[in-house]
Protein backbone atom coordinates (compact mmCIF):
# COMPACT_ATOMS: atom_id res chain seq x y z
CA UNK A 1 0.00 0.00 0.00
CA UNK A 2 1.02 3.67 -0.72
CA UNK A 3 -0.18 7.03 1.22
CA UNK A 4 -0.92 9.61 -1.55
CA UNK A 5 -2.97 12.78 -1.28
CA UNK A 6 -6.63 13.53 -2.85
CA UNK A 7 -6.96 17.15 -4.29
CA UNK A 8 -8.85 18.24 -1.25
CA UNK A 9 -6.03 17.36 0.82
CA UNK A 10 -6.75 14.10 2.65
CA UNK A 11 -4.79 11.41 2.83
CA UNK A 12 -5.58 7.89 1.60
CA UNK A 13 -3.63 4.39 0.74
CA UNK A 14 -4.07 2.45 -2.39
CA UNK A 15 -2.87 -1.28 -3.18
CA UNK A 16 0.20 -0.42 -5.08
CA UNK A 17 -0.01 -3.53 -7.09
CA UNK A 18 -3.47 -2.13 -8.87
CA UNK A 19 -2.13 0.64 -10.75
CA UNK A 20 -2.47 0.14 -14.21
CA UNK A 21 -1.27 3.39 -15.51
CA UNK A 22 -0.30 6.82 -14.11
CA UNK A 23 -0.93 9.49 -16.37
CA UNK A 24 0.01 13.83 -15.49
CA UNK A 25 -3.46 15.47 -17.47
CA UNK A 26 -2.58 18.24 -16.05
CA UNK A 27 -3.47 16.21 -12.51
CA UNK A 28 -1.85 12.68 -11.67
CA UNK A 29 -4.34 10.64 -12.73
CA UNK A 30 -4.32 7.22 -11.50
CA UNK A 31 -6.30 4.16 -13.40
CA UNK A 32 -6.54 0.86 -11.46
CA UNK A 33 -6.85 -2.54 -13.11
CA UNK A 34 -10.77 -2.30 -12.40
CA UNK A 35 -10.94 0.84 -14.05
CA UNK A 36 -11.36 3.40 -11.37
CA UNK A 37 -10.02 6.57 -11.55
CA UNK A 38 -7.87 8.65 -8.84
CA UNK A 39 -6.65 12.53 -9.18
CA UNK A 40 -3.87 12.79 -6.59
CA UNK A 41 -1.52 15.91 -5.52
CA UNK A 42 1.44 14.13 -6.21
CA UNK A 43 3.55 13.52 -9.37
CA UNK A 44 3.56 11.17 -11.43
CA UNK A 45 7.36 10.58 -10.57
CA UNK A 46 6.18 10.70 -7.00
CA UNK A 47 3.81 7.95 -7.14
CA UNK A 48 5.74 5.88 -9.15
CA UNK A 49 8.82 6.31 -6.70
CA UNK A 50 6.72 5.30 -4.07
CA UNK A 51 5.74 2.47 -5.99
CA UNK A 52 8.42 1.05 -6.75
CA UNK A 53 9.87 1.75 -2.46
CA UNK A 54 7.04 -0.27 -2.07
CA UNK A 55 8.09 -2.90 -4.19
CA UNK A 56 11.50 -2.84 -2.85
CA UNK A 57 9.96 -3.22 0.76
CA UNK A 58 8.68 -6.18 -0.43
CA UNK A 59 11.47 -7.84 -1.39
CA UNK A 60 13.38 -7.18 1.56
CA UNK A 61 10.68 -8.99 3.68
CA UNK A 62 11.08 -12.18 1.74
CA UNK A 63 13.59 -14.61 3.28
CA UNK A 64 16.25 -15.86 0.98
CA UNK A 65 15.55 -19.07 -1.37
C-alpha cells in the first residue's frame, strides 16, 4: 500500500499492485486494473517512486531461497 494525497487534501492508501497506468493530465491521474479513476496531488514521478519503495519493501521482507 502507498499514502498519496486527494486534491482536497486528505490522505488515503491504495494497493500499489493495482495501478495500471499513471498518467500527469494536467493532474496525476491514476487508473486501477478495475478501471477506477484517482486525481492525486502528487507527481507522477512521485507515485511511481513510491511504488516502486514499495516494491523494494517487499522484497526485503522475503527470506532468501
Amino acid at each position: 500500500m502507498i499514502q498519496l494525497t486527494r486534491l482536497n487534501g486528505r490522505p488515503f492508501v491504495v494497493n500499489a499492485e493495482l495501478i495500471r497506468t499513471v498518467e500527469e493530465v494536467p493532474d496525476t491521474t491514476i487508473t486501477l486494473v478495475n478501471g477506477d479513476h484517482l486525481i492525486v496531488k502528487e507527481g507522477m514521478e512521485e507515485v511511481v517512486e513510491r511504488v516502486i519503495g514499495y516494491g523494494r519493501s517487499l522484497r526485503r521482507l522475503m527470506a532468501p531461497s
